[in-house]
C-alpha atoms as a PDB file:
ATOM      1  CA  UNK A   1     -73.194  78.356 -30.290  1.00  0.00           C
ATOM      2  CA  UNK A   2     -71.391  78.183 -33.097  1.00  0.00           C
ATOM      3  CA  UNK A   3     -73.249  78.946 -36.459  1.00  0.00           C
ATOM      4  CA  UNK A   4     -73.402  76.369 -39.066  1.00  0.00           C
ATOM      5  CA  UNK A   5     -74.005  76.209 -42.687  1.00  0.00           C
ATOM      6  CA  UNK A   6     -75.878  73.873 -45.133  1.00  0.00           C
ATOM      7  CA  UNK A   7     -73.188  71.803 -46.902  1.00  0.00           C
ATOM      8  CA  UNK A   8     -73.976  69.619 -50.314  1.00  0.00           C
ATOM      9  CA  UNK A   9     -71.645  66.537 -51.087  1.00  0.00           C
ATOM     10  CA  UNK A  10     -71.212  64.147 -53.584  1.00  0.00           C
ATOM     11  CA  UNK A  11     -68.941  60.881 -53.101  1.00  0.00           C
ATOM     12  CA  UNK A  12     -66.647  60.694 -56.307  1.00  0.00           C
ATOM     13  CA  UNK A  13     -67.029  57.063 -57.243  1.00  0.00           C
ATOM     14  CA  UNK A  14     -64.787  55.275 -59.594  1.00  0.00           C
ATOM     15  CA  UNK A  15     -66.505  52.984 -62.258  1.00  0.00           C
ATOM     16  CA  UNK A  16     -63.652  50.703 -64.097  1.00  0.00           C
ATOM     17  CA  UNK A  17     -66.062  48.936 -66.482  1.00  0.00           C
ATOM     18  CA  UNK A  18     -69.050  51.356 -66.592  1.00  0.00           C
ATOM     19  CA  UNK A  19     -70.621  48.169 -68.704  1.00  0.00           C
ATOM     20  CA  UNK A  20     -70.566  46.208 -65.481  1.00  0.00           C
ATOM     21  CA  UNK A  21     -71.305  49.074 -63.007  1.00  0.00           C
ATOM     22  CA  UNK A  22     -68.773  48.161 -59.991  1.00  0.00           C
ATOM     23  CA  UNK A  23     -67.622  50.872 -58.316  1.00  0.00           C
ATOM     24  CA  UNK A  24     -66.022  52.295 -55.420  1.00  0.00           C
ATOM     25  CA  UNK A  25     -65.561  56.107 -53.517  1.00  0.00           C
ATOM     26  CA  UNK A  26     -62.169  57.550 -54.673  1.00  0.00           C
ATOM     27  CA  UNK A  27     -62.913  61.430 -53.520  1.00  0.00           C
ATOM     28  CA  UNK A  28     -65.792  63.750 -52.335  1.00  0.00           C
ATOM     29  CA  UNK A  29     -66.957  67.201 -53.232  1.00  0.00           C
ATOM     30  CA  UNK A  30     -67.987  69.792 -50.787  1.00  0.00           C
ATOM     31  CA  UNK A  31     -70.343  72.575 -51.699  1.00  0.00           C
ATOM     32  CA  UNK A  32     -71.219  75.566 -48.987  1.00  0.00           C
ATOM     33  CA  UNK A  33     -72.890  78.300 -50.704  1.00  0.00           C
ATOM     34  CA  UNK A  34     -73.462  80.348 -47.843  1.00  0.00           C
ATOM     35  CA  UNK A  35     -69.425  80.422 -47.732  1.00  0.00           C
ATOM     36  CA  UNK A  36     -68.869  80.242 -51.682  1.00  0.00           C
ATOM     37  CA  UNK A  37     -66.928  77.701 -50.617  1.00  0.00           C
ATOM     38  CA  UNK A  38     -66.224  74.534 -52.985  1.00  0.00           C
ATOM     39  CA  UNK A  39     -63.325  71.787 -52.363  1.00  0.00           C
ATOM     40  CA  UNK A  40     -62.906  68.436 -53.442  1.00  0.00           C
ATOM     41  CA  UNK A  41     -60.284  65.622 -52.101  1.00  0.00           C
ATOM     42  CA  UNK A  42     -59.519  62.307 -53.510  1.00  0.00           C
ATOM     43  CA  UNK A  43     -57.695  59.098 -52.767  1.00  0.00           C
ATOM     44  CA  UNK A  44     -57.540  56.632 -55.063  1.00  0.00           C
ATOM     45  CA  UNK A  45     -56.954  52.777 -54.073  1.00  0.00           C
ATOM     46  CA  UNK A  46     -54.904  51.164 -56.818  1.00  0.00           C
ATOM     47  CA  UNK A  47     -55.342  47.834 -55.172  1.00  0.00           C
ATOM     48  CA  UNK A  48     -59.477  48.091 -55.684  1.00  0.00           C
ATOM     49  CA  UNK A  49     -58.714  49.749 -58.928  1.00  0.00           C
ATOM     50  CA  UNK A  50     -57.382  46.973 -60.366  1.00  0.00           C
ATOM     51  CA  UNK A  51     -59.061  43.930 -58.593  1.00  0.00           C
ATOM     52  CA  UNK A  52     -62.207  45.280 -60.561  1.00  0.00           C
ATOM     53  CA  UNK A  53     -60.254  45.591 -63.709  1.00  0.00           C
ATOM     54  CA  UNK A  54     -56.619  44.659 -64.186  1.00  0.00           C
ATOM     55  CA  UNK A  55     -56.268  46.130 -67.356  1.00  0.00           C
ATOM     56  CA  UNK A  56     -57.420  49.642 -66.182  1.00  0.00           C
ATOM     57  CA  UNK A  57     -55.351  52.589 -67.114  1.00  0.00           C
ATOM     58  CA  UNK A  58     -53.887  54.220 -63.413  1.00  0.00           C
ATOM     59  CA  UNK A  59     -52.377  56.749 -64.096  1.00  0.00           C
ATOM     60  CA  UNK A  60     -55.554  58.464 -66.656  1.00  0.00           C
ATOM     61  CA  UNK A  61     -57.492  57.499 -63.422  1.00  0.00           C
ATOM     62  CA  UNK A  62     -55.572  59.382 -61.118  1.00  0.00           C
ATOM     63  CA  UNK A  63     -55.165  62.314 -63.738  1.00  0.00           C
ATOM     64  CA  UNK A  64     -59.009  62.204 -63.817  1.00  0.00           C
ATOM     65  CA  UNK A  65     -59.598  62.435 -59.885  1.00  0.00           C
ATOM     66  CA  UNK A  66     -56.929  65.013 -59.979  1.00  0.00           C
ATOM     67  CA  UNK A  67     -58.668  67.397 -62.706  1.00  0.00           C
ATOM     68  CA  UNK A  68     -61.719  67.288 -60.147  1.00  0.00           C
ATOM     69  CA  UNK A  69     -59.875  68.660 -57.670  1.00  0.00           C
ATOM     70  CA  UNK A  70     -58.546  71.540 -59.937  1.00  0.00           C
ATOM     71  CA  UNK A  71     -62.007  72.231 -61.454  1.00  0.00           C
ATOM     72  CA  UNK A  72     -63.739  72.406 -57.561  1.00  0.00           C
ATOM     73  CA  UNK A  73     -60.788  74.337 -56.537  1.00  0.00           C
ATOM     74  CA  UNK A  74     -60.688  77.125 -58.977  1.00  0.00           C
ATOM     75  CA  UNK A  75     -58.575  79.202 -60.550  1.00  0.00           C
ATOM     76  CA  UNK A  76     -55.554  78.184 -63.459  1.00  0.00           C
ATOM     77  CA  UNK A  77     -55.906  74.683 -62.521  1.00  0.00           C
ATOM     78  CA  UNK A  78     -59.785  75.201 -63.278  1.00  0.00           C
ATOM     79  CA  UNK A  79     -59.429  75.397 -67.032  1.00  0.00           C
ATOM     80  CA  UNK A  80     -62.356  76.855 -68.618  1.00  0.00           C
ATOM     81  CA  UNK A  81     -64.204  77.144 -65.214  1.00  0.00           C
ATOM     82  CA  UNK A  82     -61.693  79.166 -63.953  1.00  0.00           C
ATOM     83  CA  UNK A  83     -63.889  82.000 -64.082  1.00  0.00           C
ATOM     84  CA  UNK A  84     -67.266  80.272 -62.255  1.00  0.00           C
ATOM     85  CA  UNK A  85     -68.103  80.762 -58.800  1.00  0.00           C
ATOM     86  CA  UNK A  86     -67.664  77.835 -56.651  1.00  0.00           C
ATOM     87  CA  UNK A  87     -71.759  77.092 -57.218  1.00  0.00           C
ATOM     88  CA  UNK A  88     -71.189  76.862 -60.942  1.00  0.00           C
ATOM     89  CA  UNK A  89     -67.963  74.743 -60.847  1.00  0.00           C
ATOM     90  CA  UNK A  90     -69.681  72.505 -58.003  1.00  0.00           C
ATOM     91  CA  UNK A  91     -73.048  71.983 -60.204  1.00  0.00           C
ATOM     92  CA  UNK A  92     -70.722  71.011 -63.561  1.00  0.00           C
ATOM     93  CA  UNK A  93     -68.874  68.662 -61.347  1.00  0.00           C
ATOM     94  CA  UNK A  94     -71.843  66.582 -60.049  1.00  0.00           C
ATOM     95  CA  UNK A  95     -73.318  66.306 -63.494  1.00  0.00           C
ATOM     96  CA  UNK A  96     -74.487  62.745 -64.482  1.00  0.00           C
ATOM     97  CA  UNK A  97     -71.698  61.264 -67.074  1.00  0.00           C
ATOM     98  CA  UNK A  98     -71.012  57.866 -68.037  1.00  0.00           C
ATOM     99  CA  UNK A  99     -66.938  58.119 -67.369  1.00  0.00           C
ATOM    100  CA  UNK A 100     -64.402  56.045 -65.540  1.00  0.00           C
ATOM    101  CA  UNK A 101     -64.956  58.763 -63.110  1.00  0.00           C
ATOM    102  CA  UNK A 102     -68.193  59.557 -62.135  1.00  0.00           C
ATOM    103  CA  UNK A 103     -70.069  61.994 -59.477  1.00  0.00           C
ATOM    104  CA  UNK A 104     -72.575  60.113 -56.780  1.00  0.00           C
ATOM    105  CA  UNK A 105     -75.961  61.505 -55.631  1.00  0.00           C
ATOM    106  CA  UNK A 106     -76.195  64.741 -53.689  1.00  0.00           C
ATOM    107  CA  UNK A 107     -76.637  64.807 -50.152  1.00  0.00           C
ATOM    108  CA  UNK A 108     -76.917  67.646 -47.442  1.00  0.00           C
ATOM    109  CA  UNK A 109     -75.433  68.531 -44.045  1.00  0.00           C
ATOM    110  CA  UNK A 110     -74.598  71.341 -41.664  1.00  0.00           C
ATOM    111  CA  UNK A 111     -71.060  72.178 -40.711  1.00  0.00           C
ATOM    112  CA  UNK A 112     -69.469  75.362 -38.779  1.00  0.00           C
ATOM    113  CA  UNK A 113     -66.141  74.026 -40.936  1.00  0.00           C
ATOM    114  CA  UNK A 114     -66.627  73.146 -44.430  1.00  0.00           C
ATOM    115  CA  UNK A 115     -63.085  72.196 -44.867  1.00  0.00           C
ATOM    116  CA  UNK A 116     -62.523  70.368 -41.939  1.00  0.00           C
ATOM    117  CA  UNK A 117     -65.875  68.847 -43.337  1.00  0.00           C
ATOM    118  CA  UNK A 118     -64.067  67.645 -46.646  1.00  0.00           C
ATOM    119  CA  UNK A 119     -61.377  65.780 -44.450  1.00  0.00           C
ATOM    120  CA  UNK A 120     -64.079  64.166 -42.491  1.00  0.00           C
ATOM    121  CA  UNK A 121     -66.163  62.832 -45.489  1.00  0.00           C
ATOM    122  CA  UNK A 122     -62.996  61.315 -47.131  1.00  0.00           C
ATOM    123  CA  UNK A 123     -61.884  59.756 -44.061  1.00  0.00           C
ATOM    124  CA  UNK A 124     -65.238  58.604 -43.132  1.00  0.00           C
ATOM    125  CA  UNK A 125     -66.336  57.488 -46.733  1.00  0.00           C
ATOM    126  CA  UNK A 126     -63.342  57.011 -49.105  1.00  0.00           C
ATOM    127  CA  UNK A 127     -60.360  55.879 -47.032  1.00  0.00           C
END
C-alpha cells in the first residue's frame, strides 16, 4: 500500500467588490508538511471576473494570483519569504486579508502525491 500524507488546502477565491462579498475559486494552495512540500496553481476566469465587476482591474488580478504562486513556490520569485520553509510561506499565504485576492478556509486530506494533488483540486474546484 502506498503511504500517504496529511495534505492542508485552501481554495484561492477572488473577491471583486470585497464591499459586496461575491466571489469565486481562481487557484488552490497545497500544504504537505510531512514532504515540506508547498505549491499553489491558479486559473483565473476573466469572463466571471468581470460579470461581477466590469470595471475590475485584470491584469493587477492576475499579477496578484501570480505572486501566490511565487510566494508558495519559493525561492527568488518568493520575495521576502524566499528564505521560509514551505510551512511558513504556506501559513502567511492563508492569512485572513480583506484583498481582491483572498485565501478560503483550511481543509485536510491524505494524498501519496501532493502535486498530482494540486492538479486535482484545481480541476475539481477552480476550473
Amino acid at each position: 500500500m502506498t503511504k500517504r500524507d496529511v495534505f492542508e488546502y485552501a481554495l484561492v477565491r477572488v473577491v471583486p467588490r470585497v464591499e459586496r462579498g461575491e466571489c469565486f475559486n481562481a487557484g488552490v494552495i497545497v500544504y504537505c508538511r510531512a514532504r515540506s512540500f508547498a505549491a499553489a496553481r491558479t486559473h483565473l476566469d476573466e469572463v466571471k471576473l468581470l460579470a461581477l465587476d466590469p470595471k475590475a482591474d485584470v491584469a493587477g488580478v492576475r499579477a496578484a494570483l501570480r505572486a501566490v504562486e511565487g510566494v508558495c513556490g519559493g525561492g527568488e520569485d518568493a520575495g521576502q519569504a524566499a528564505g521560509d520553509d514551505a510551512g511558513r510561506r504556506f501559513r502567511w499565504l492563508i492569512a485572513p486579508r480583506s484583498t481582491v485576492v483572498q485565501p478560503g478556509p483550511v481543509h485536510t486530506g491524505l494524498t501519496a502525491d501532493p502535486e498530482a494533488e494540486v492538479e486535482r483540486l484545481l480541476d475539481l474546484l477552480v476550473r
